[in-house]
Protein backbone atom coordinates (compact mmCIF):
# COMPACT_ATOMS: atom_id res chain seq x y z
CA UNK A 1 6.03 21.07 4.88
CA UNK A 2 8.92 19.60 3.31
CA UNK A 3 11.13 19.83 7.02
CA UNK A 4 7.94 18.01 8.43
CA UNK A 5 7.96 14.98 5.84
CA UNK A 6 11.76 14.58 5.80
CA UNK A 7 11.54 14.12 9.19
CA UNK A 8 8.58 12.03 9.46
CA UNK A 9 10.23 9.85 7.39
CA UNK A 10 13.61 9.90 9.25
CA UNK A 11 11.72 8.39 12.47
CA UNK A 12 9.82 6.42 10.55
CA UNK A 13 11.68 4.37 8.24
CA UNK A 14 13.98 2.95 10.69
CA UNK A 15 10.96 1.44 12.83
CA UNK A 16 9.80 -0.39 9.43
CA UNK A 17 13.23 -1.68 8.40
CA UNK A 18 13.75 -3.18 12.23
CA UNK A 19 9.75 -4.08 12.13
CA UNK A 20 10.97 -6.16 8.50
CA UNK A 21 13.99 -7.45 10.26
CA UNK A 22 12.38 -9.58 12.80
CA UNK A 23 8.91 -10.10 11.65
CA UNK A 24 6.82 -12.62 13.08
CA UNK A 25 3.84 -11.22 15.49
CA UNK A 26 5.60 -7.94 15.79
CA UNK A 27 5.42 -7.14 11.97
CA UNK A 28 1.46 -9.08 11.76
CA UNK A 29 0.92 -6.44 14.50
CA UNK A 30 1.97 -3.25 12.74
CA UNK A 31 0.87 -4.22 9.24
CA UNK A 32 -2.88 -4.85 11.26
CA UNK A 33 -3.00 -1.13 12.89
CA UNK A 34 -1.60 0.38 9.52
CA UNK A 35 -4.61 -1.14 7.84
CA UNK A 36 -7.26 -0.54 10.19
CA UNK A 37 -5.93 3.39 10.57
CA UNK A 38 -6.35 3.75 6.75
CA UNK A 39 -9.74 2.05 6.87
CA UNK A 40 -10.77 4.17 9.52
CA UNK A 41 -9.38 7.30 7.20
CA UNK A 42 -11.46 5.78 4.07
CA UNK A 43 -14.58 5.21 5.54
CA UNK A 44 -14.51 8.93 7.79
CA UNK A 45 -13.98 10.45 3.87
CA UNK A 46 -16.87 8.46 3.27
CA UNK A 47 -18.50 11.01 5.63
CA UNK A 48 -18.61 8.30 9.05
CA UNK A 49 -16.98 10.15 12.33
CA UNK A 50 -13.93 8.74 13.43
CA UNK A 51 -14.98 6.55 15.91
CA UNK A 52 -18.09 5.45 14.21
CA UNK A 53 -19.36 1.85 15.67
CA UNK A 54 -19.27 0.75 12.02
CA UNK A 55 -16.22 2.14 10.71
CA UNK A 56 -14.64 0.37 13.48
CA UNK A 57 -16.10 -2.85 12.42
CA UNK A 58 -14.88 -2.85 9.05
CA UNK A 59 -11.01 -1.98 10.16
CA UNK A 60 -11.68 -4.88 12.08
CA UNK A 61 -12.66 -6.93 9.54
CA UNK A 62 -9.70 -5.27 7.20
CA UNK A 63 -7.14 -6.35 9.96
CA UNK A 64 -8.78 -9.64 10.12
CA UNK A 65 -8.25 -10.12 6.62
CA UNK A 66 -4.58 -10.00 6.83
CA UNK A 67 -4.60 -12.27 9.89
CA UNK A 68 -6.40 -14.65 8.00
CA UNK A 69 -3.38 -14.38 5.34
CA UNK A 70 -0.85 -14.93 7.90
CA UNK A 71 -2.93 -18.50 9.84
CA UNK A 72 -3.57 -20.15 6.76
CA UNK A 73 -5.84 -20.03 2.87
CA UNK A 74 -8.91 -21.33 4.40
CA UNK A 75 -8.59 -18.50 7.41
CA UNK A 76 -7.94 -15.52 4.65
CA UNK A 77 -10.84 -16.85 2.31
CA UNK A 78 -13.09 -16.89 5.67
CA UNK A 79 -12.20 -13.24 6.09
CA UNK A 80 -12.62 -12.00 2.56
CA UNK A 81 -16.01 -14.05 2.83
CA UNK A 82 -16.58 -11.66 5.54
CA UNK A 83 -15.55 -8.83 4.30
CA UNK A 84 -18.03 -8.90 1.15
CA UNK A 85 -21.06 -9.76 3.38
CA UNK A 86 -21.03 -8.26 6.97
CA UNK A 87 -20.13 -4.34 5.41
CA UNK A 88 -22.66 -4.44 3.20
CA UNK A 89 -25.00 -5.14 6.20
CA UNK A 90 -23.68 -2.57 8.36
CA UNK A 91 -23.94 -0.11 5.88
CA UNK A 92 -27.86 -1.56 5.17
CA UNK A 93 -28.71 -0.76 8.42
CA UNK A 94 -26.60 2.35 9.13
CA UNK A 95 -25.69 3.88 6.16
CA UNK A 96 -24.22 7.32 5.78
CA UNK A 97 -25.79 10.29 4.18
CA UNK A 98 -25.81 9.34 0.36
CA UNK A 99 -27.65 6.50 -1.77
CA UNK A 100 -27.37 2.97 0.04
CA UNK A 101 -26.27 1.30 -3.46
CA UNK A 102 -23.54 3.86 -3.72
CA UNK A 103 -22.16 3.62 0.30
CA UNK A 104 -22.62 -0.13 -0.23
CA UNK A 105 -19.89 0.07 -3.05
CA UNK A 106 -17.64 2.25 -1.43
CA UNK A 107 -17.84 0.53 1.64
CA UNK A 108 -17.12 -3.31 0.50
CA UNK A 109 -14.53 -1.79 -2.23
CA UNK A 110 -13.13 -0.04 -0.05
CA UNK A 111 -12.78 -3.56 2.11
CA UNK A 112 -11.41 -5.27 -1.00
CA UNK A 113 -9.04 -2.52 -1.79
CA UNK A 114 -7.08 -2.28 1.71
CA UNK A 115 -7.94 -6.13 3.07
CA UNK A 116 -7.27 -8.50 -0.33
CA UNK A 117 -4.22 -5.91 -1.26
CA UNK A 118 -2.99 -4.84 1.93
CA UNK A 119 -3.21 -8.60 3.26
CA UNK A 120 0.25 -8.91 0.46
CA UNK A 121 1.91 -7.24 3.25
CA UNK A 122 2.15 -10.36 5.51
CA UNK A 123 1.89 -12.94 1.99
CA UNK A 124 4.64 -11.72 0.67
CA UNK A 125 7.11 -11.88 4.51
CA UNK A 126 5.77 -15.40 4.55
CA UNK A 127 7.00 -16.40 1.66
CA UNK A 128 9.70 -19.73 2.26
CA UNK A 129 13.25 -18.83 2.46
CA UNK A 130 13.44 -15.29 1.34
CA UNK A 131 10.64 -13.71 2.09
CA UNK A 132 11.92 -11.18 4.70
CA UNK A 133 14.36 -9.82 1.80
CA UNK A 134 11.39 -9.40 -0.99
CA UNK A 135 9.71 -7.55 1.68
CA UNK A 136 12.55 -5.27 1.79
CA UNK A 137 12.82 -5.11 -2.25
CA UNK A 138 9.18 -3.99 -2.54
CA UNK A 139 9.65 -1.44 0.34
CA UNK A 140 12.74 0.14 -0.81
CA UNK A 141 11.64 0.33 -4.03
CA UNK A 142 8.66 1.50 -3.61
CA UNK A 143 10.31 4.52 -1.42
CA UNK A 144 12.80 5.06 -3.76
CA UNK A 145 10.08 5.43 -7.08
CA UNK A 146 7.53 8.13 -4.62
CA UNK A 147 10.82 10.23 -3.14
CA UNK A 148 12.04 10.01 -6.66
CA UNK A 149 9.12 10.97 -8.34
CA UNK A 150 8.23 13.77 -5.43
CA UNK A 151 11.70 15.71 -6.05
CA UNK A 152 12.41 15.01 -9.72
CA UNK A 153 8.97 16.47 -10.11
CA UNK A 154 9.18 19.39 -7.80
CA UNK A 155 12.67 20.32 -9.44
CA UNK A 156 11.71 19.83 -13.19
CA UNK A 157 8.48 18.73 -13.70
CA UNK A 158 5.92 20.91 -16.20
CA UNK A 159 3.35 18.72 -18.21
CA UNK A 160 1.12 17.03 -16.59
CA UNK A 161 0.28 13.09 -16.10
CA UNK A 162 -3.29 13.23 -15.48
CA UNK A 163 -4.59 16.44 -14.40
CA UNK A 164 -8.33 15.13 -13.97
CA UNK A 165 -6.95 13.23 -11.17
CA UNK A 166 -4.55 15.01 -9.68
CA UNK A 167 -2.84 18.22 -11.29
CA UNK A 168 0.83 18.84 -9.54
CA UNK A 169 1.75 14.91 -10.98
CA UNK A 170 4.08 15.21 -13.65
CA UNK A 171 5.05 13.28 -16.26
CA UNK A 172 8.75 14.50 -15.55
CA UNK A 173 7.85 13.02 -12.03
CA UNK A 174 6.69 9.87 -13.19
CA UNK A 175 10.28 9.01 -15.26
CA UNK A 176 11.73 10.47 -12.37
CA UNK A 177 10.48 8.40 -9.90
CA UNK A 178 10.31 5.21 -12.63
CA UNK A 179 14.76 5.63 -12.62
CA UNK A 180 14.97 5.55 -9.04
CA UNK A 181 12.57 3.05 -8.56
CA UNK A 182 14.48 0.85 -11.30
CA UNK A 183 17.61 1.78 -9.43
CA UNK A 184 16.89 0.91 -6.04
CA UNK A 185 14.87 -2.84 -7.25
CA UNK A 186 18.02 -3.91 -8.98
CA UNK A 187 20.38 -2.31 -6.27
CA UNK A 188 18.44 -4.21 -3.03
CA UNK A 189 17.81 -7.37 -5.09
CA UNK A 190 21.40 -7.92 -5.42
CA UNK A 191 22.95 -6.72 -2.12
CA UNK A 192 20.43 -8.88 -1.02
CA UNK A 193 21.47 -11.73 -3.31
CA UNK A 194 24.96 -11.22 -2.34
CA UNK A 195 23.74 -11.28 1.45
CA UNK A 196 21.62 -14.36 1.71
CA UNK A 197 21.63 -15.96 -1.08
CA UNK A 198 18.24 -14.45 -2.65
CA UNK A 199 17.36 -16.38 -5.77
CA UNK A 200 16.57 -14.99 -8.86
CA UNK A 201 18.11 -14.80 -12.42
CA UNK A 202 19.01 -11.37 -14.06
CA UNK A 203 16.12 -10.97 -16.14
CA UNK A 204 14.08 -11.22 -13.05
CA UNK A 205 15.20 -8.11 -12.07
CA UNK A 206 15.25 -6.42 -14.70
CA UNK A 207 11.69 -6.76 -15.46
CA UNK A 208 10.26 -6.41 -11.35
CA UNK A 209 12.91 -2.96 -11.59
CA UNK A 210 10.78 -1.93 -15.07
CA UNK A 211 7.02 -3.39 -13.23
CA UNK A 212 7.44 -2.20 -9.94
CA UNK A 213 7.44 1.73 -10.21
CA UNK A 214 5.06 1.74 -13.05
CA UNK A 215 2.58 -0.13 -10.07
CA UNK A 216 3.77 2.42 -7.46
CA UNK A 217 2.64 4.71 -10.09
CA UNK A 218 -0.83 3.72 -10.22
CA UNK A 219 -1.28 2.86 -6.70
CA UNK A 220 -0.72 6.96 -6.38
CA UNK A 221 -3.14 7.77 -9.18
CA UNK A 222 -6.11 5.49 -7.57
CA UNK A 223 -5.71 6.95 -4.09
CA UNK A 224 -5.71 10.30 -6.01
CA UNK A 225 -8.89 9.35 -7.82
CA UNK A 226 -10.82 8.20 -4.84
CA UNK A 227 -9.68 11.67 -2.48
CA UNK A 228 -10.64 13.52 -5.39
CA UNK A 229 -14.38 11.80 -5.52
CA UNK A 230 -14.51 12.71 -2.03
CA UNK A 231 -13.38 16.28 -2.13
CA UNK A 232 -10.50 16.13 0.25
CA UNK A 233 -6.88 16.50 -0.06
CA UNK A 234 -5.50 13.95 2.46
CA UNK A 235 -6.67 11.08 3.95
CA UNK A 236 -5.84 12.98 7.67
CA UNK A 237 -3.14 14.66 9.16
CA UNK A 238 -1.69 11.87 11.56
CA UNK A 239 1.49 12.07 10.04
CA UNK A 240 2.87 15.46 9.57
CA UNK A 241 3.97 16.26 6.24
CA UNK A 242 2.79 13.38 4.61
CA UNK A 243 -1.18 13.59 5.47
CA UNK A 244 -2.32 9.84 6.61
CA UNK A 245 -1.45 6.41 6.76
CA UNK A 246 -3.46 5.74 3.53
CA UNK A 247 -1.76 8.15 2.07
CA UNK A 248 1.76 6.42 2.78
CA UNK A 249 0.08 2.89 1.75
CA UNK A 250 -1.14 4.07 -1.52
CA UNK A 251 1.69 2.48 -3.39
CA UNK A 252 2.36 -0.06 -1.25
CA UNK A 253 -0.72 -1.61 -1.99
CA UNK A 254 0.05 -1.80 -5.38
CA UNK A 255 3.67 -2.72 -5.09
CA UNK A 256 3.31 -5.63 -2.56
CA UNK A 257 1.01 -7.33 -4.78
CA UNK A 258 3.22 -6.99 -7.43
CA UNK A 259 6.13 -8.38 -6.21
CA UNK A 260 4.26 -11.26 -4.35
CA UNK A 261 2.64 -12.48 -7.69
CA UNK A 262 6.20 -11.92 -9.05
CA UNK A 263 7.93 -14.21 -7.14
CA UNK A 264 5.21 -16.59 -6.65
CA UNK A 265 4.76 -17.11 -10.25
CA UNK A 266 7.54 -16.22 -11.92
CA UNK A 267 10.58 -17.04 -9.90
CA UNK A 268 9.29 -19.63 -7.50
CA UNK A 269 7.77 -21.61 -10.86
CA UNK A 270 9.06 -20.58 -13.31
């Protein structure tokens, strides 16, 4: 298991670094089929089949979402607009095997919790001047806080962090992972900084280095919270040793966000 996700995430990281590098239609592409695969995943532990007609139509309306982020405000509104209404209708009229208010919920939160934060993916590469090295700060430190918290924890870790949710997570792991996370913000920001000029003043990144793992943190715990609802340990098995692409985005969709409303807010005005 371990042999499988070091290596899955030797082939793997190099394609999203180069994907970063250039982004443009390339990156819009991949951060569209990442969502829509994890959409898929969410609404088959929902109990739909794979290819169900109306799991497909809500990746589509997922990957439409971040589209819409990447045209324009009015375009990503238009999607979200759609994503709340058209759903909840296609769950109405084919809903699966539980109460309709409770597959409505799941369905258009579900929508909300992969569309409005994975859509940060493409918000946060669009942002003017820098955005392309943000992208890489929230990435790296993102992987740096799970494969920090994932060995630290494995090596040392003994009381728990919230065994309702999900009992090997460690408190251990947590600081663990909250270090290298720390580490690898301040690290990126200023090779960055040194390499293009990426703006920010020292207390900036001091307090994204202190935010951002605590965020990875809880991105992990949700995604925990929802399998464990659903009685399953992995969203699939599409990526060997590391279960499915929602399980890889389960941070990011809690880092991205953080780092866009960061920048946008903090260091672009403040």
């Amino acid at each position: 298991m371990l042999g499988q996700r070091v290596a899955s995430a030797a082939a793997g990281i190099p394609v999203i670094l180069v994907l970063i590098w250039f982004g443009g239609p390339w990156y819009l592409a991949a951060v569209c089929a990442a969502l829509a695969v994890a959409s898929v995943e969410y609404q088959h532990a929902q109990g739909r089949r794979w290819l169900d007609p109306v799991g497909l139509l809500i990746a589509a309306i997922v990957a439409g979402i971040a589209v819409g982020a990447h045209i324009g405000r009015m375009e990503w509104l238009l999607w979200l607009a759609a994503g709340a209404v058209i759903p909840a209708l296609a769950v109405a009229v084919n809903p699966v095997d539980e109460e309709l208010p409770r597959a409505v919920a799941w369905t258009v939160g579900g929508v909300a919790y992969l569309g409005v934060l994975g859509s940060t993916l493409v918000m946060l590469r669009q942002v003017e001047f820098d955005g392309r090295d943000w992208v890489y700060v929230a990435v790296l430190g993102t992987f740096a806080t799970d494969t920090g918290a994932f060995f630290i924890g494995r090596a040392i870790g003994k009381n728990l962090l919230a065994p309702t949710i999900s009992p090997k997570k460690t408190v251990e792991g947590f600081l663990g992972g909250w270090m290298t996370g720390f580490a690898a913000v301040v690290a990126a920001a200023y090779v960055f900084r040194g390499s293009s000029d990426l703006a920010f003043e020292p207390w900036h990144v001091v307090v994204l280095g202190l935010t951002l793992p605590v965020a990875a943190a809880v991105g992990d715990l949700v995604e925990s919270a929802m399998k464990r609802a659903r009685h399953i340990k992995d969203a699939s098995e599409l990526i060997p040793g590391h279960g499915g692409v929602l399980d890889r985005l389960d941070s990011i969709l809690f880092t991205f966000p953080t780092v866009f409303l960061f920048v946008e807010y903090v260091i672009t005005r403040g």
